[in-house]
PDB file of N, CA and C in Angstrom:
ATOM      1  N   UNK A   1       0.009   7.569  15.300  1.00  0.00           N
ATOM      2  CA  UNK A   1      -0.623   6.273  15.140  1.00  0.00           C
ATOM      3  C   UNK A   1      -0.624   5.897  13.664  1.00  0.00           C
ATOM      4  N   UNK A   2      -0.243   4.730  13.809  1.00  0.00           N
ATOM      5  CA  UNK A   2      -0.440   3.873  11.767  1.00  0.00           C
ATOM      6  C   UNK A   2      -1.878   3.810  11.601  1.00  0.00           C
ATOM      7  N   UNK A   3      -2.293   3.961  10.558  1.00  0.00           N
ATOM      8  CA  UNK A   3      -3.703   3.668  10.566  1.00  0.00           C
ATOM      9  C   UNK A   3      -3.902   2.965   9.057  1.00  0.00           C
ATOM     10  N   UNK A   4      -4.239   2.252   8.861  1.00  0.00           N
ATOM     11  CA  UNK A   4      -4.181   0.919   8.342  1.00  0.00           C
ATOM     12  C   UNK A   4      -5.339   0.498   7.302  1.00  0.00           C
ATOM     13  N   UNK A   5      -6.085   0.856   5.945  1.00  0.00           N
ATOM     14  CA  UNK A   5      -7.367   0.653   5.433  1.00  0.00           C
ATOM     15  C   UNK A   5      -7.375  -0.506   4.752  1.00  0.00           C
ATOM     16  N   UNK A   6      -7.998  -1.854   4.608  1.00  0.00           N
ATOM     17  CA  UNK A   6      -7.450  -2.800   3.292  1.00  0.00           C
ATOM     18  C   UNK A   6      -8.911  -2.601   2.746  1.00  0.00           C
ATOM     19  N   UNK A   7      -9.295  -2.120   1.374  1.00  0.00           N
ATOM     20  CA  UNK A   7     -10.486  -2.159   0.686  1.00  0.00           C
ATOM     21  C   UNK A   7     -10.817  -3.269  -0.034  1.00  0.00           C
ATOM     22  N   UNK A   8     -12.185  -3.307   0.064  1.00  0.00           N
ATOM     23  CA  UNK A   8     -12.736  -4.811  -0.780  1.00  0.00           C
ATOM     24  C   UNK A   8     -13.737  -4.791  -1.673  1.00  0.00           C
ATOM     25  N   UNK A   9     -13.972  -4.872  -3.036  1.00  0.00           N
ATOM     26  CA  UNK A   9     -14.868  -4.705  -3.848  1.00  0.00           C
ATOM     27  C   UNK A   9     -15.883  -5.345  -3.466  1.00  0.00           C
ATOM     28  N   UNK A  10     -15.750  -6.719  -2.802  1.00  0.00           N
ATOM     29  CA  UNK A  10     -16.922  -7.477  -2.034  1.00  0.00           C
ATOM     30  C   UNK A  10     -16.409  -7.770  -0.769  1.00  0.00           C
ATOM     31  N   UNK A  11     -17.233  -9.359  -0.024  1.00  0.00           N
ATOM     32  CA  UNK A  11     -16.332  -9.991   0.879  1.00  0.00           C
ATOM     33  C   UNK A  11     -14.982 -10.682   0.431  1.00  0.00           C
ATOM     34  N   UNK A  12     -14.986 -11.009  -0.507  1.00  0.00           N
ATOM     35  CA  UNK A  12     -13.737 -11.913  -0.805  1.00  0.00           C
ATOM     36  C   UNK A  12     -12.996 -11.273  -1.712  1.00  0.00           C
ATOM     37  N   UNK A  13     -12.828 -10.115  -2.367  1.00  0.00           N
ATOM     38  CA  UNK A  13     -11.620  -9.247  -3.123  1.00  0.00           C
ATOM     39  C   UNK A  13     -11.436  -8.094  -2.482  1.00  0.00           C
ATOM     40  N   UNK A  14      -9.949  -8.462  -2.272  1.00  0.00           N
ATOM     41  CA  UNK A  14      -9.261  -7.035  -1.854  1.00  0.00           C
ATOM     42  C   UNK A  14      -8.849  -6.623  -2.857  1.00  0.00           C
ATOM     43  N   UNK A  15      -8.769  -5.423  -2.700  1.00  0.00           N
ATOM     44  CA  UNK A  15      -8.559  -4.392  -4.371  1.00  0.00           C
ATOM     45  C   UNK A  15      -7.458  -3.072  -3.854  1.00  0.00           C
ATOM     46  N   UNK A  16      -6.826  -2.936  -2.416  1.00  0.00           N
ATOM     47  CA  UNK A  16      -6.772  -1.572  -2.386  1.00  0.00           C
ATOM     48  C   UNK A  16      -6.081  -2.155  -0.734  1.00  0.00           C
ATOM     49  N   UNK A  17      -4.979  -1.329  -0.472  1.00  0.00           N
ATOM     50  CA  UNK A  17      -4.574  -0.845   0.957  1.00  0.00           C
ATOM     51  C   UNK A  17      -4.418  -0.062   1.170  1.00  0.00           C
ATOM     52  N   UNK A  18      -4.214   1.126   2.324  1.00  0.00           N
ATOM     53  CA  UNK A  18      -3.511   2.548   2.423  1.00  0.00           C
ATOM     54  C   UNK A  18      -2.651   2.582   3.831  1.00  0.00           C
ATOM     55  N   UNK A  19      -1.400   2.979   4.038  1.00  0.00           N
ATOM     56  CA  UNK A  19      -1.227   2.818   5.317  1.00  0.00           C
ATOM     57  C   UNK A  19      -0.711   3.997   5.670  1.00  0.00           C
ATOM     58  N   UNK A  20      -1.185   5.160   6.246  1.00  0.00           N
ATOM     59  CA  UNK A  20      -0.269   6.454   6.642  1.00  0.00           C
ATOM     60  C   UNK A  20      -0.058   6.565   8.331  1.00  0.00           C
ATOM     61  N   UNK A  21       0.148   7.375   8.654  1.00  0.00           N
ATOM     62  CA  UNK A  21       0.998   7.451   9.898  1.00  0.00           C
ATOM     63  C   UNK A  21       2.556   7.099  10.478  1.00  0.00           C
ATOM     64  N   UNK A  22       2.882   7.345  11.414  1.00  0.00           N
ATOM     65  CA  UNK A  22       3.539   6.785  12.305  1.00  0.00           C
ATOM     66  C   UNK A  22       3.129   6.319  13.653  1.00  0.00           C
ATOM     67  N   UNK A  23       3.335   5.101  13.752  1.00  0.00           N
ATOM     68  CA  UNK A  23       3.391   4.533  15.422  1.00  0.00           C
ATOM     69  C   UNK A  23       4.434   5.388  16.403  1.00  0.00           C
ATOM     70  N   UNK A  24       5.327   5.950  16.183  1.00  0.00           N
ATOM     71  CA  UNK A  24       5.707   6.434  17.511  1.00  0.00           C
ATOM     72  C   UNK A  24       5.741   5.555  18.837  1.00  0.00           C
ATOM     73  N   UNK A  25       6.362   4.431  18.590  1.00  0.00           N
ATOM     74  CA  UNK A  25       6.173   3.390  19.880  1.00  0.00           C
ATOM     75  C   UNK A  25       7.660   3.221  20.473  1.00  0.00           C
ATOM     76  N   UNK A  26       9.107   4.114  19.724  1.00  0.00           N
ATOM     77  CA  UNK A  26       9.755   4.055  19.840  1.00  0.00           C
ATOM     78  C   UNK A  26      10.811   5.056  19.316  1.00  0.00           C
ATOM     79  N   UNK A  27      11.942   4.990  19.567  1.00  0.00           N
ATOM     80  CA  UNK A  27      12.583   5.957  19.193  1.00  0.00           C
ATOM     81  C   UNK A  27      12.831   5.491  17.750  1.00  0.00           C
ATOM     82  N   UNK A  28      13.304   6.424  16.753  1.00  0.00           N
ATOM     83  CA  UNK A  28      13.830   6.271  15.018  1.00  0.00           C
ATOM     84  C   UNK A  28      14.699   5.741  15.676  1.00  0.00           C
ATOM     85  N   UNK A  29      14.353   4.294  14.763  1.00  0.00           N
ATOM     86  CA  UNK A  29      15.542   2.895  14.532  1.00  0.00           C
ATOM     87  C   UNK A  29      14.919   2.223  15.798  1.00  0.00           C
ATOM     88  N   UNK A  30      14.350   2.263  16.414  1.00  0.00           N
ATOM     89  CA  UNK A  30      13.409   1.584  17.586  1.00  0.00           C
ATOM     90  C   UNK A  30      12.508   0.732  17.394  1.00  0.00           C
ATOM     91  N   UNK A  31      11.611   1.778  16.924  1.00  0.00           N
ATOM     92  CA  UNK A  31      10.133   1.484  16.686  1.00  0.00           C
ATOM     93  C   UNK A  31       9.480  -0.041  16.143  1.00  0.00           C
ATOM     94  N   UNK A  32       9.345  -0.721  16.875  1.00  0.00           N
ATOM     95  CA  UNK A  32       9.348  -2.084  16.346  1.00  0.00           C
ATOM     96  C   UNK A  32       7.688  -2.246  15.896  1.00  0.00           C
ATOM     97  N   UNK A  33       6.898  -1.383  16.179  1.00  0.00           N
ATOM     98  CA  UNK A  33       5.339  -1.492  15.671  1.00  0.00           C
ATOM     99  C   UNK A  33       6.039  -0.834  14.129  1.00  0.00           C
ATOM    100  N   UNK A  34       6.378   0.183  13.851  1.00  0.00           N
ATOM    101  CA  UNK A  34       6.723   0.527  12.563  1.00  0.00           C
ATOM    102  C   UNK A  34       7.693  -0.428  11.798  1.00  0.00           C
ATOM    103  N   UNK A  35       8.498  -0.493  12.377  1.00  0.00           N
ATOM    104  CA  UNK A  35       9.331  -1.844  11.802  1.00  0.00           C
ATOM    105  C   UNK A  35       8.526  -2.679  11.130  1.00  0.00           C
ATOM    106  N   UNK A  36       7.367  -3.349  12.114  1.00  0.00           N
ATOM    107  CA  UNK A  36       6.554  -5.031  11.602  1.00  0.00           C
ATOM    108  C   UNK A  36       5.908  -4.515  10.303  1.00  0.00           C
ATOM    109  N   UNK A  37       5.268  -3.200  10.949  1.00  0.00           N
ATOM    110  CA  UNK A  37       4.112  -2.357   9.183  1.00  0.00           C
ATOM    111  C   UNK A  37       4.951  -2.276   7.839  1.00  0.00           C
ATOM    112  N   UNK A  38       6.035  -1.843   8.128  1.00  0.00           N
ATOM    113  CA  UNK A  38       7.174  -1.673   7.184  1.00  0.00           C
ATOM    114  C   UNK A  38       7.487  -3.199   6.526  1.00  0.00           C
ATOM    115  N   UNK A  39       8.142  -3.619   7.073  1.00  0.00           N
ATOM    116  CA  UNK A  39       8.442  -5.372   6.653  1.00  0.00           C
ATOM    117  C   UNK A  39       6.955  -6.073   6.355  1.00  0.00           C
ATOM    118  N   UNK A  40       5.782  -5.765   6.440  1.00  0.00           N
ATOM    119  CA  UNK A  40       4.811  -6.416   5.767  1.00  0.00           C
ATOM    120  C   UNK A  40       3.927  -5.675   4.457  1.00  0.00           C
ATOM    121  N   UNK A  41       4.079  -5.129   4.625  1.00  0.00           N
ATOM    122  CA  UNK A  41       3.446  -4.057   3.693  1.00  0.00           C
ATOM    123  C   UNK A  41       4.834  -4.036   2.146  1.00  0.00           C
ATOM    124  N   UNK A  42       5.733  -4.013   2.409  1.00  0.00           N
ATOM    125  CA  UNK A  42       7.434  -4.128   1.186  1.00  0.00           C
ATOM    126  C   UNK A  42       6.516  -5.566   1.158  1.00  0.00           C
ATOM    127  N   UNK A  43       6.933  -6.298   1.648  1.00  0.00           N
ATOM    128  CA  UNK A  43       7.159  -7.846   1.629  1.00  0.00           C
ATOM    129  C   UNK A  43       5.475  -8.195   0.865  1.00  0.00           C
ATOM    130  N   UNK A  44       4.979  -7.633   0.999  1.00  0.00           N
ATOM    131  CA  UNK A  44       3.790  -7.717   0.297  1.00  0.00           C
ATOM    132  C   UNK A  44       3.310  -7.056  -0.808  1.00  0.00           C
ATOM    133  N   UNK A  45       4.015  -6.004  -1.229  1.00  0.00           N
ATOM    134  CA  UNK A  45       3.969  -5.389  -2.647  1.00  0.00           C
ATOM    135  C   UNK A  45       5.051  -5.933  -3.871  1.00  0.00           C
ATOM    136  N   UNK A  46       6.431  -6.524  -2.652  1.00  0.00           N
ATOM    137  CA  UNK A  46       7.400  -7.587  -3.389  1.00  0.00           C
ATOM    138  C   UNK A  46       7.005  -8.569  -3.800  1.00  0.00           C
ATOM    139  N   UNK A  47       6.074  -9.237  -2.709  1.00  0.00           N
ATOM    140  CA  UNK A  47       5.567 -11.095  -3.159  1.00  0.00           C
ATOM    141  C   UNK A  47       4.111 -10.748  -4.293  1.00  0.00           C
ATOM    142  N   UNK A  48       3.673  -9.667  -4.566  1.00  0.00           N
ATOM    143  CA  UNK A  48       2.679  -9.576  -5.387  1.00  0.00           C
ATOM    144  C   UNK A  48       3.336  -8.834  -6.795  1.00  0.00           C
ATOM    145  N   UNK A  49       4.340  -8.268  -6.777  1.00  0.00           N
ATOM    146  CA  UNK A  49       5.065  -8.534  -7.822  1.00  0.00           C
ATOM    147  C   UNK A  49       6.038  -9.682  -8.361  1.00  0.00           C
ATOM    148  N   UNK A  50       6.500 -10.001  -7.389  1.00  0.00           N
ATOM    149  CA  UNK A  50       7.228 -11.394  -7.869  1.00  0.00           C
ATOM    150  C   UNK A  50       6.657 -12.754  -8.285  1.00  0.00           C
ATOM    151  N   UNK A  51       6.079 -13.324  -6.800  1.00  0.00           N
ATOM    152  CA  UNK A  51       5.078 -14.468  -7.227  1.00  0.00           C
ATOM    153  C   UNK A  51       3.660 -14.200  -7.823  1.00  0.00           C
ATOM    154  N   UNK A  52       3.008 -13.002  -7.118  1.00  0.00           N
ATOM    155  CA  UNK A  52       1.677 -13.610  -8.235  1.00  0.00           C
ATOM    156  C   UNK A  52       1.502 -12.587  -9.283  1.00  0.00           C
ATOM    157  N   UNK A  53       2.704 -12.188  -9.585  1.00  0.00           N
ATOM    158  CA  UNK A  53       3.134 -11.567 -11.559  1.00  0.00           C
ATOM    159  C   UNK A  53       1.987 -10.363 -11.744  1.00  0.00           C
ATOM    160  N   UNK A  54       1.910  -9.520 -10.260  1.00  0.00           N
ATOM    161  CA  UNK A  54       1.024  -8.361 -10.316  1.00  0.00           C
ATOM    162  C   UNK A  54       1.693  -7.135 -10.728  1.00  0.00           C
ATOM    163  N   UNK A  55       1.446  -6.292 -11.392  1.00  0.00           N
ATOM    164  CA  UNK A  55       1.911  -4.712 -10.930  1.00  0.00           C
ATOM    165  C   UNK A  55       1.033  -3.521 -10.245  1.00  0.00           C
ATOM    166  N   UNK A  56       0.929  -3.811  -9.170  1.00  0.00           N
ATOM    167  CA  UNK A  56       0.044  -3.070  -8.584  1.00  0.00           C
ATOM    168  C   UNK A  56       0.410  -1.565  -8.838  1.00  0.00           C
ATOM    169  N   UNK A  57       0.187  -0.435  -8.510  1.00  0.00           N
ATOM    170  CA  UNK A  57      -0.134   1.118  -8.582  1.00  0.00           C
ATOM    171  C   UNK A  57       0.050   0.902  -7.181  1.00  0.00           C
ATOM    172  N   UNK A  58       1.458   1.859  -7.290  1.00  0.00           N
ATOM    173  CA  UNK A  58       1.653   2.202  -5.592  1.00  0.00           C
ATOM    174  C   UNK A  58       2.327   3.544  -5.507  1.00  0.00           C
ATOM    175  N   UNK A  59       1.631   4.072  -4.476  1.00  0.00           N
ATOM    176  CA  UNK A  59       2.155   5.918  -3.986  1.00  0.00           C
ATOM    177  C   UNK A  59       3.141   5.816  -2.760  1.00  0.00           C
ATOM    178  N   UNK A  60       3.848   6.165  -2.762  1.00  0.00           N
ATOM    179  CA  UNK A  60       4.764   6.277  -1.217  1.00  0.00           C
ATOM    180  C   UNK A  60       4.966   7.521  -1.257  1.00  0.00           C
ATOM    181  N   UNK A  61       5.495   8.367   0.154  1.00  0.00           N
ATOM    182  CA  UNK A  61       6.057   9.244   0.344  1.00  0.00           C
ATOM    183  C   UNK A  61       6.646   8.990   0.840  1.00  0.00           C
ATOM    184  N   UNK A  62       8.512   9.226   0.154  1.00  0.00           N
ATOM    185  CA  UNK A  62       9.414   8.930   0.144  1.00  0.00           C
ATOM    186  C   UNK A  62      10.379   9.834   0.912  1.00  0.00           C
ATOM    187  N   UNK A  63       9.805  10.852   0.842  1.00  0.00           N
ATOM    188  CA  UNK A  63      10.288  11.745   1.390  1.00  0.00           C
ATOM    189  C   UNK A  63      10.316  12.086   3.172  1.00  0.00           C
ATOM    190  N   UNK A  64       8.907  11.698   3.680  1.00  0.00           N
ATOM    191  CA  UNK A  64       8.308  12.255   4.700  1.00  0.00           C
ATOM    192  C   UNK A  64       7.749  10.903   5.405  1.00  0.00           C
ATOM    193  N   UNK A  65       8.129   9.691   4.372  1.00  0.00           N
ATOM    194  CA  UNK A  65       7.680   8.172   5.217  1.00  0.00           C
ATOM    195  C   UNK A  65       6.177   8.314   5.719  1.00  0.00           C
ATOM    196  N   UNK A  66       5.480   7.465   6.181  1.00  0.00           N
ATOM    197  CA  UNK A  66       4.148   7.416   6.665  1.00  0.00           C
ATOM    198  C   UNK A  66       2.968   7.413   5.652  1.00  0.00           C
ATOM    199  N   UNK A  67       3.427   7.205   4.782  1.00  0.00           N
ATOM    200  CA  UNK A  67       2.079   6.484   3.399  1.00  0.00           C
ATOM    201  C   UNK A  67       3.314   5.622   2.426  1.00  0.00           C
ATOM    202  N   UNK A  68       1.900   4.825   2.355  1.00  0.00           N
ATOM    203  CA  UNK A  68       2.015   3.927   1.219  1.00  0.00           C
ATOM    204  C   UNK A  68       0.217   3.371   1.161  1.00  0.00           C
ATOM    205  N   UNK A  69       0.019   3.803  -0.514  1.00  0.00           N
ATOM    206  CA  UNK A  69      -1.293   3.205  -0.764  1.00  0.00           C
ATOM    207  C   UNK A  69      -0.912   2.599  -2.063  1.00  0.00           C
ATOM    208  N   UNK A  70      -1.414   1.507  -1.786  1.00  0.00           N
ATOM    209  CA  UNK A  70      -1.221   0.112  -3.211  1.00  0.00           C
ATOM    210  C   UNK A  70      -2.699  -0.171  -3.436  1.00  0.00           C
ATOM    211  N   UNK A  71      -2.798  -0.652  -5.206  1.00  0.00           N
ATOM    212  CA  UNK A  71      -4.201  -0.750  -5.351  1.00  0.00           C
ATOM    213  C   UNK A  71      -3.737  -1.971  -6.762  1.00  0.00           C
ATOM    214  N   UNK A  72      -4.696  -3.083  -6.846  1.00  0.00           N
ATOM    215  CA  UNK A  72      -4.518  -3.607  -7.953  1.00  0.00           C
ATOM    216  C   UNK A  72      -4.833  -3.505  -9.196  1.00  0.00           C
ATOM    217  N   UNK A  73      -4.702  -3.631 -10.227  1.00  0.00           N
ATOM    218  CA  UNK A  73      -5.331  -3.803 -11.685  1.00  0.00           C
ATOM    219  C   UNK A  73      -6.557  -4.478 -11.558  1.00  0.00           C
ATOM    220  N   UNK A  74      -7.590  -3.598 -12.345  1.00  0.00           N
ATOM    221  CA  UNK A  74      -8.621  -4.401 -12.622  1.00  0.00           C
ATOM    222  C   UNK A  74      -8.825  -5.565 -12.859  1.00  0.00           C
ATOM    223  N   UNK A  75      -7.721  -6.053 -13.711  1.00  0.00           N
ATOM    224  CA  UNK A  75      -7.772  -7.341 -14.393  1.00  0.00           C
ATOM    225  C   UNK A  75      -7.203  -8.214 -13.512  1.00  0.00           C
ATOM    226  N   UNK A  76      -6.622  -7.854 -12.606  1.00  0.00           N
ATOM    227  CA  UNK A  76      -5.937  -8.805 -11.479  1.00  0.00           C
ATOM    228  C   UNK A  76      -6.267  -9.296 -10.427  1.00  0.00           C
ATOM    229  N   UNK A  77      -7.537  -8.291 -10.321  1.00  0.00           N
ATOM    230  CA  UNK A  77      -8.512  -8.453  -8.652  1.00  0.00           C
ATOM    231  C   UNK A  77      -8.989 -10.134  -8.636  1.00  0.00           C
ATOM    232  N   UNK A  78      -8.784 -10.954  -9.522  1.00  0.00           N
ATOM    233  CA  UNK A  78      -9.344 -12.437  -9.159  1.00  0.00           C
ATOM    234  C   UNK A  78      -8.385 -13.177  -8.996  1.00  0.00           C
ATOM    235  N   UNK A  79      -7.044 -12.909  -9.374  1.00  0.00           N
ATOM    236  CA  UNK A  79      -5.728 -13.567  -9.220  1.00  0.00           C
ATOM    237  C   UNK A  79      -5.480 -14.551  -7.823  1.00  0.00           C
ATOM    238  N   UNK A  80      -5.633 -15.138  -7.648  1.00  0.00           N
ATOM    239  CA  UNK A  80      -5.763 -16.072  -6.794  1.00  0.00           C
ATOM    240  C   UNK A  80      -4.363 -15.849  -5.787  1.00  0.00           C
ATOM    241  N   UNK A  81      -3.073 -15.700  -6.418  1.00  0.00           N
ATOM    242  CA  UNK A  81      -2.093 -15.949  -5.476  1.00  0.00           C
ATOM    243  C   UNK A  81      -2.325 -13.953  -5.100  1.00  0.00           C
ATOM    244  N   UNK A  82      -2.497 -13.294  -5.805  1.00  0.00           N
ATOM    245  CA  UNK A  82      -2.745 -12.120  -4.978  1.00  0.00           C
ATOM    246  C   UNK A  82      -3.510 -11.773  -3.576  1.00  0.00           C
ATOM    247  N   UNK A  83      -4.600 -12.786  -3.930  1.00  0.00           N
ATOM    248  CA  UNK A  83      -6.113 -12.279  -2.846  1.00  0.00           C
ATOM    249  C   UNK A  83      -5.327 -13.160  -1.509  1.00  0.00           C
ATOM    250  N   UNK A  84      -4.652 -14.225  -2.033  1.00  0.00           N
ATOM    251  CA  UNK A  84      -3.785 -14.985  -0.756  1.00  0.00           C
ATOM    252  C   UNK A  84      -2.918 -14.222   0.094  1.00  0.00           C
ATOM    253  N   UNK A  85      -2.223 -13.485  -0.771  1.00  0.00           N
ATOM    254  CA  UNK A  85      -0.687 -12.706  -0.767  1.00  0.00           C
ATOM    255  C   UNK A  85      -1.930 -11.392   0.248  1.00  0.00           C
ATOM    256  N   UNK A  86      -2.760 -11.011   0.029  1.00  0.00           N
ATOM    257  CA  UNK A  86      -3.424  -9.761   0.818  1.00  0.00           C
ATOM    258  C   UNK A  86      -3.970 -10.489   1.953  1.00  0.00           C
ATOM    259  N   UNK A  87      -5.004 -10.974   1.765  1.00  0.00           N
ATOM    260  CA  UNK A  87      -5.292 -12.170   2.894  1.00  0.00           C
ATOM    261  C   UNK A  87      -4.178 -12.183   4.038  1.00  0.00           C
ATOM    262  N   UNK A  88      -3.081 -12.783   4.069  1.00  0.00           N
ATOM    263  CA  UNK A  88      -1.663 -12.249   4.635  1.00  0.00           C
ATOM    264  C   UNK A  88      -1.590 -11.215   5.129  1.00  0.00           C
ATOM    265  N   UNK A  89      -1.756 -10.293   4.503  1.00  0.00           N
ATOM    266  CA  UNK A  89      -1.271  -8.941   4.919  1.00  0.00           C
ATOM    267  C   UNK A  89      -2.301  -8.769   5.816  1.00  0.00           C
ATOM    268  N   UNK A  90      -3.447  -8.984   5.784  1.00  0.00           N
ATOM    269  CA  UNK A  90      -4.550  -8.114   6.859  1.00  0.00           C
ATOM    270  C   UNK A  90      -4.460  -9.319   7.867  1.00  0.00           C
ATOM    271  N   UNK A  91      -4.139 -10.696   7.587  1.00  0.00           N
ATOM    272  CA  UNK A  91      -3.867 -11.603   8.996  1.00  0.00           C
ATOM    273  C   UNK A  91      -2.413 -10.886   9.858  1.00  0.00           C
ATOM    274  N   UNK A  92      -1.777 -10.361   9.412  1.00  0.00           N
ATOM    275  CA  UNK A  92      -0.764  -9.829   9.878  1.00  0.00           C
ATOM    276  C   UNK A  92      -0.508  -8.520  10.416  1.00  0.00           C
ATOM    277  N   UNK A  93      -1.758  -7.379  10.382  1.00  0.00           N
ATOM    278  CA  UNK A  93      -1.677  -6.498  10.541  1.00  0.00           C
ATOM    279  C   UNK A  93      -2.491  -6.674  11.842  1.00  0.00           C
ATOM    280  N   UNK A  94      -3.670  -7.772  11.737  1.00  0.00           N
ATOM    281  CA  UNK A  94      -4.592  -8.048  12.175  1.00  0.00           C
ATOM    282  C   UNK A  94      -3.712  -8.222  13.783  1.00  0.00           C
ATOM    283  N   UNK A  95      -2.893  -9.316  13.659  1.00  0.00           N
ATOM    284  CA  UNK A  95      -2.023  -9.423  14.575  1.00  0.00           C
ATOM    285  C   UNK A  95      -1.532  -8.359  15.767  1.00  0.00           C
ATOM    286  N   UNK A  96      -0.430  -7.633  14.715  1.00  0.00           N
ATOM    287  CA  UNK A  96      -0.159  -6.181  15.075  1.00  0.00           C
ATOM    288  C   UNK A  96      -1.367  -5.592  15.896  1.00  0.00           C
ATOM    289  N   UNK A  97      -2.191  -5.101  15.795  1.00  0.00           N
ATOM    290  CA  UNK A  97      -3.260  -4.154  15.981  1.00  0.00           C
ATOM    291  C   UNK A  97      -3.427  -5.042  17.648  1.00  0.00           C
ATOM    292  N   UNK A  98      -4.151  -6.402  17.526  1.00  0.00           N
ATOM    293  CA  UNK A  98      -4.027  -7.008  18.915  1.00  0.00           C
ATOM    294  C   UNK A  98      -2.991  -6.705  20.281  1.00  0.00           C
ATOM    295  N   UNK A  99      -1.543  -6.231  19.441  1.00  0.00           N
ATOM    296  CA  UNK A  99      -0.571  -6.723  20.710  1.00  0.00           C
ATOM    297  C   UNK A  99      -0.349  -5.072  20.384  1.00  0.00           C
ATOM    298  N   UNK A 100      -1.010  -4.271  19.670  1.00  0.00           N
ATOM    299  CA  UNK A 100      -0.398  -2.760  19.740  1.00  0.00           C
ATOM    300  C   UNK A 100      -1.179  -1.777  19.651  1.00  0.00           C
ATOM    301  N   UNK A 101      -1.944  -2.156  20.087  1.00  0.00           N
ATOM    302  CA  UNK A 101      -3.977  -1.278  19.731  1.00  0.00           C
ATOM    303  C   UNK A 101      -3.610   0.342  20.096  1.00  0.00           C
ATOM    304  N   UNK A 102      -2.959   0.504  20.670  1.00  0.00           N
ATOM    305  CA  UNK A 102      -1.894   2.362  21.044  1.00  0.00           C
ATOM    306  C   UNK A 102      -1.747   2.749  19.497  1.00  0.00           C
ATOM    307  N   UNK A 103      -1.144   2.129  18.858  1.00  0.00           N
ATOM    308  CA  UNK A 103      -0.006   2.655  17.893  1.00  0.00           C
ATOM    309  C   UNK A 103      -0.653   1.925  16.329  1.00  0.00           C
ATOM    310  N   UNK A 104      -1.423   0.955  16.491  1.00  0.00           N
ATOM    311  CA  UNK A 104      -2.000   1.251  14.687  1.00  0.00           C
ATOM    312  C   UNK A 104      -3.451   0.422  14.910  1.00  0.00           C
ATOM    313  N   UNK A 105      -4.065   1.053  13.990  1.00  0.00           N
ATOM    314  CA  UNK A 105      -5.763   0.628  13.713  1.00  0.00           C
ATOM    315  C   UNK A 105      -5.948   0.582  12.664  1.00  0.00           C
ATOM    316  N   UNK A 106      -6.593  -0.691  12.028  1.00  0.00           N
ATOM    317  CA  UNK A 106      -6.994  -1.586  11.236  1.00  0.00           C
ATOM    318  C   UNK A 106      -8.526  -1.197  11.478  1.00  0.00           C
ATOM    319  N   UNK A 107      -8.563  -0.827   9.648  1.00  0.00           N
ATOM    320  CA  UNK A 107     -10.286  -0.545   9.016  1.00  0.00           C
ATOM    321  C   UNK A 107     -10.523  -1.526   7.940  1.00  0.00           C
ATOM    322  N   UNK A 108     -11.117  -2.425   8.070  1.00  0.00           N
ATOM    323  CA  UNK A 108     -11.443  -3.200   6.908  1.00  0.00           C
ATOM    324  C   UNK A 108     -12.371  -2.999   6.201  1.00  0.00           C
ATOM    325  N   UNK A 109     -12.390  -2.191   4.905  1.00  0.00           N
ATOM    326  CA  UNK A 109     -13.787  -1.822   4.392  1.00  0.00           C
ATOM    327  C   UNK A 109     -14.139  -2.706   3.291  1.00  0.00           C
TER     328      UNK A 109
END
């Protein structure tokens, strides 16, 4: 199972994601619950480096797949196109979790 954390210094700043596991919903090169986590989670450490000019602190295991934890700069946690760009990400995971409640769970702390 993916299991999914987005952290928040309050209600309205996200500061922090972690995502480890595998869904297992399919065979390697299948897996379309891992697929969507994969393509949002890149696509969201890309659009927060590209458009909203972040460098977040990010861990992967590259080796063994099934983590990635991203966290922002202090100085960045008010960045407006960031908190949007995350916002996103947990409407989208949020998604996921609805049509795949087996294979990944979403903790919003």
């Amino acid at each position: 199972m993916i299991r999914a954390v987005v952290s928040r210094r309050d209600a309205k700043i996200i500061d922090a994601f972690e995502i480890t596991g595998h869904a297992d919903s399919g065979e390697y090169g299948q897996d379309i619950v891992c697929a969507a986590v994969s393509v949002l989670t890149i696509n969201t450490v890309n659009s927060l480096t590209e458009i909203a000019k972040i460098d977040p602190e990010v861990e992967m295991d590259k080796e063994n797949g099934g983590l990635m934890k991203v966290k922002l700069p202090n100085s960045e946690l008010t960045n407006p196109n960031g908190q949007l760009l995350l916002e996103s990400l947990v409407l989208g995971l949020q998604s996921i979790e609805q049509n795949y409640q087996d294979y990944i769970e979403l903790t919003l702390k």
